[in-house]
Protein backbone atom coordinates (compact mmCIF):
# COMPACT_ATOMS: atom_id res chain seq x y z
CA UNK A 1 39.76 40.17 197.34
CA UNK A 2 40.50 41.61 193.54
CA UNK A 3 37.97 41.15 191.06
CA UNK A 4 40.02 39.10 189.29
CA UNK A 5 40.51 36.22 191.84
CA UNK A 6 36.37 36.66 192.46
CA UNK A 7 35.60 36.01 189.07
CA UNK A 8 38.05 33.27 189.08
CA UNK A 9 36.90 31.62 192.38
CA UNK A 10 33.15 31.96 191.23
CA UNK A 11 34.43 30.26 187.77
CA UNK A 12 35.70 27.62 189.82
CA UNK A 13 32.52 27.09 191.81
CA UNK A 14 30.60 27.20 188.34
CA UNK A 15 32.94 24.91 186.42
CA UNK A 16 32.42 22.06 189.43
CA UNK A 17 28.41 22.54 189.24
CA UNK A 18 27.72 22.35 185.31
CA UNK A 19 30.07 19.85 184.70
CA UNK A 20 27.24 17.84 185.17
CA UNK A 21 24.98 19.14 182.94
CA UNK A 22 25.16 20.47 179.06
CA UNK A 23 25.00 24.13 180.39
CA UNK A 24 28.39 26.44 179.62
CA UNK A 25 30.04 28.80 181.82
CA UNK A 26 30.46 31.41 179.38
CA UNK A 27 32.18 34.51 181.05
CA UNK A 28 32.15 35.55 184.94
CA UNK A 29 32.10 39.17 185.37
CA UNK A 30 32.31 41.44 189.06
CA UNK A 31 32.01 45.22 187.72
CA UNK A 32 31.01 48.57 189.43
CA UNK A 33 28.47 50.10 187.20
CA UNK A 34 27.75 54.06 188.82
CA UNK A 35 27.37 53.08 192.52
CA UNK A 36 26.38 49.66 192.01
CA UNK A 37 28.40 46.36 191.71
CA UNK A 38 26.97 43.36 189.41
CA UNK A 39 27.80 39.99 189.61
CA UNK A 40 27.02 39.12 186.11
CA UNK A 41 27.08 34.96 184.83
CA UNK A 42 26.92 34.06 181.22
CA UNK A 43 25.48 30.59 180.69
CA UNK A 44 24.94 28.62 177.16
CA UNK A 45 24.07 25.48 175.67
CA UNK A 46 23.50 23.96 172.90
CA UNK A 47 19.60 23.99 172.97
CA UNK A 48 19.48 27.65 174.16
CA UNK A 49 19.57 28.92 177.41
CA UNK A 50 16.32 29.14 179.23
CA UNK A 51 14.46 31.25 182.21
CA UNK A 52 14.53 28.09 184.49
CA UNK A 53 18.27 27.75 183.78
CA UNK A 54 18.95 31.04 184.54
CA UNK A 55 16.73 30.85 187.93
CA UNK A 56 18.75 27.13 188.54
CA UNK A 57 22.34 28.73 188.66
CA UNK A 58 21.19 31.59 190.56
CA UNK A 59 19.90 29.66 193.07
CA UNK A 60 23.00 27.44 192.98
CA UNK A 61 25.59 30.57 193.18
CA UNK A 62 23.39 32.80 195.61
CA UNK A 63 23.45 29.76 197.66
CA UNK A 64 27.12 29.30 197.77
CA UNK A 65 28.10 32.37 198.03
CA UNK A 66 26.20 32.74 201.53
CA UNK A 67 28.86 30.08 202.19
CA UNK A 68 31.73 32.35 201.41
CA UNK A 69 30.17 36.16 202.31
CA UNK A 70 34.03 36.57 202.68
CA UNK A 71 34.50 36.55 199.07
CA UNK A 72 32.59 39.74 197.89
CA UNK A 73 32.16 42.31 201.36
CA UNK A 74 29.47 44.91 199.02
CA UNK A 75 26.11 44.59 198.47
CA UNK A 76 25.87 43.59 194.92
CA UNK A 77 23.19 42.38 192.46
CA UNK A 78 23.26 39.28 190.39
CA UNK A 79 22.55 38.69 186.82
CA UNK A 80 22.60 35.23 185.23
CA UNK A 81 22.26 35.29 181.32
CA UNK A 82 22.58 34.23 178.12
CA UNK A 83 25.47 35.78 176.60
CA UNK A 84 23.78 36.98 173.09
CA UNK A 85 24.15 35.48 169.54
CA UNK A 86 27.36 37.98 169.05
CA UNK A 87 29.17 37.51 171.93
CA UNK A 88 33.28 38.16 171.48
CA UNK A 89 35.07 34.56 172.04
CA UNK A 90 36.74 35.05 175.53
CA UNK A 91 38.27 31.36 175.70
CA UNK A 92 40.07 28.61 174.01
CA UNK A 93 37.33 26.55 173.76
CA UNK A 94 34.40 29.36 172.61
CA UNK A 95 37.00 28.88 169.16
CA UNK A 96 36.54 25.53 169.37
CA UNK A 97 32.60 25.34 169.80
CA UNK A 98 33.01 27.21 166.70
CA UNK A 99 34.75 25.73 163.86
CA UNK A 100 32.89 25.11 160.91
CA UNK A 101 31.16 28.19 161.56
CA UNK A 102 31.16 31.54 159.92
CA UNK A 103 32.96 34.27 162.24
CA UNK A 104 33.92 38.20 162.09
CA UNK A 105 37.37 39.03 163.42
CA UNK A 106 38.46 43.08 163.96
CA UNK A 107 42.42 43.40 164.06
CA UNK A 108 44.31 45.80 165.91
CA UNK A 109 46.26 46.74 162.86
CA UNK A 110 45.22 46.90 158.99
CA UNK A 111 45.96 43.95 157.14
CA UNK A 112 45.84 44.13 153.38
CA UNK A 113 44.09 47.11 153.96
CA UNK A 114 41.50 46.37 156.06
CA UNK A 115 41.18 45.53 159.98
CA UNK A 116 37.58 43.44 159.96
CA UNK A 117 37.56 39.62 158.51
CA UNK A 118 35.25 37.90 157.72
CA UNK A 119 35.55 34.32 157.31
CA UNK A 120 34.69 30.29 158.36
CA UNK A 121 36.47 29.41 161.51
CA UNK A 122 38.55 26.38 160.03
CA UNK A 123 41.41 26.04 162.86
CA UNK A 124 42.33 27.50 166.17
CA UNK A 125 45.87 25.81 167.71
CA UNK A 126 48.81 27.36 169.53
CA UNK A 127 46.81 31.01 169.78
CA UNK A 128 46.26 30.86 166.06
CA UNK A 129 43.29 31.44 163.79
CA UNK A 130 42.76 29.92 160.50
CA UNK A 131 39.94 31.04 158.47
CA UNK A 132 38.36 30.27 154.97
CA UNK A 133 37.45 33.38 153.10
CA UNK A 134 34.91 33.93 150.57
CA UNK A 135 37.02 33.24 147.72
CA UNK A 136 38.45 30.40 149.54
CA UNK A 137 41.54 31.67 150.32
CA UNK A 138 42.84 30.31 153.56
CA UNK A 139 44.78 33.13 156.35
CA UNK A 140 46.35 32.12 159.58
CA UNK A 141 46.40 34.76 161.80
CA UNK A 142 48.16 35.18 165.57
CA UNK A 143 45.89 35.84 168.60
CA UNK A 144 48.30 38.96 169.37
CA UNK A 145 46.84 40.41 165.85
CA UNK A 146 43.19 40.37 166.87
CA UNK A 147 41.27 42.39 168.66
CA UNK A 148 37.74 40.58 168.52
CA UNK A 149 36.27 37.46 167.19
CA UNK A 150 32.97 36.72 167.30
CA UNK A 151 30.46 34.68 165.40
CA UNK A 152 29.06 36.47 162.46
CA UNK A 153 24.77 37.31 162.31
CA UNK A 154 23.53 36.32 159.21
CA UNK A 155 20.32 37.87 158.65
């Protein structure tokens, strides 16, 4: 099976399970590190993303994939996390979770001279950004611009 269709079964799985509960699936990831393979499960929620949440959907995946040893034929390790305070937004609704909120966005090309924003998350429709600068100046820009978005760390 390709990694891709893994990670998307294993979302799948995930998605059914925590639809019950406040916890997030964040980000599935199957990668060969050296000569090891990691199964690797971001979690979140709003109140912050415990040990015994961690331990609870590893126990609910390593359980189902015994059910499906078809899916992934190497050994393997798994790691269920939190994804970190400045984790890149991966999907539609990681923008979402975060409007209102002040974000840092690195563009593939410069853009009035400059490829890193920095700016409140105001809008995200149709694979477009709209953020509120500093001096309240308002820029739309097009999900094909950007490179990364993720929530700035105010210290």
């Amino acid at each position: 099976m390709k990694r891709k269709e893994l990670e998307e079964r294993i979302e799948a799985l995930m998605e059914e399970y925590l639809k019950t509960d406040e916890t997030d699936l964040v980000d599935v990831e199957f990668v060969k590190e050296g000569p090891n393979h990691y199964l690797r499960i971001y979690i979140d929620k709003p109140s912050g993303v415990t040990i015994d949440d961690c331990e609870r959907v590893s126990r609910y995946v390593d359980e189902r994939l015994d059910q499906h040893d078809e899916w992934i034929q190497v050994a393997y390790y798994l790691e269920v996390s939190s994804p970190g305070l400045d984790r890149p937004f991966k999907k539609e609704k990681d923008y979402h979770r975060n409007i209102g909120n002040l974000v840092e966005v690195k563009l593939y090309q410069n853009l009035n001279g400059t490829k890193h924003i920095r700016g409140t998350l105001k809008e995200y429709q149709d694979d477009t950004l709209t953020l509120i600068l500093d001096n309240q100046e308002e820029i739309m820009l097009e999900h094909k611009q950007i490179a990364l978005v993720k929530p700035a760390i105010i210290f």
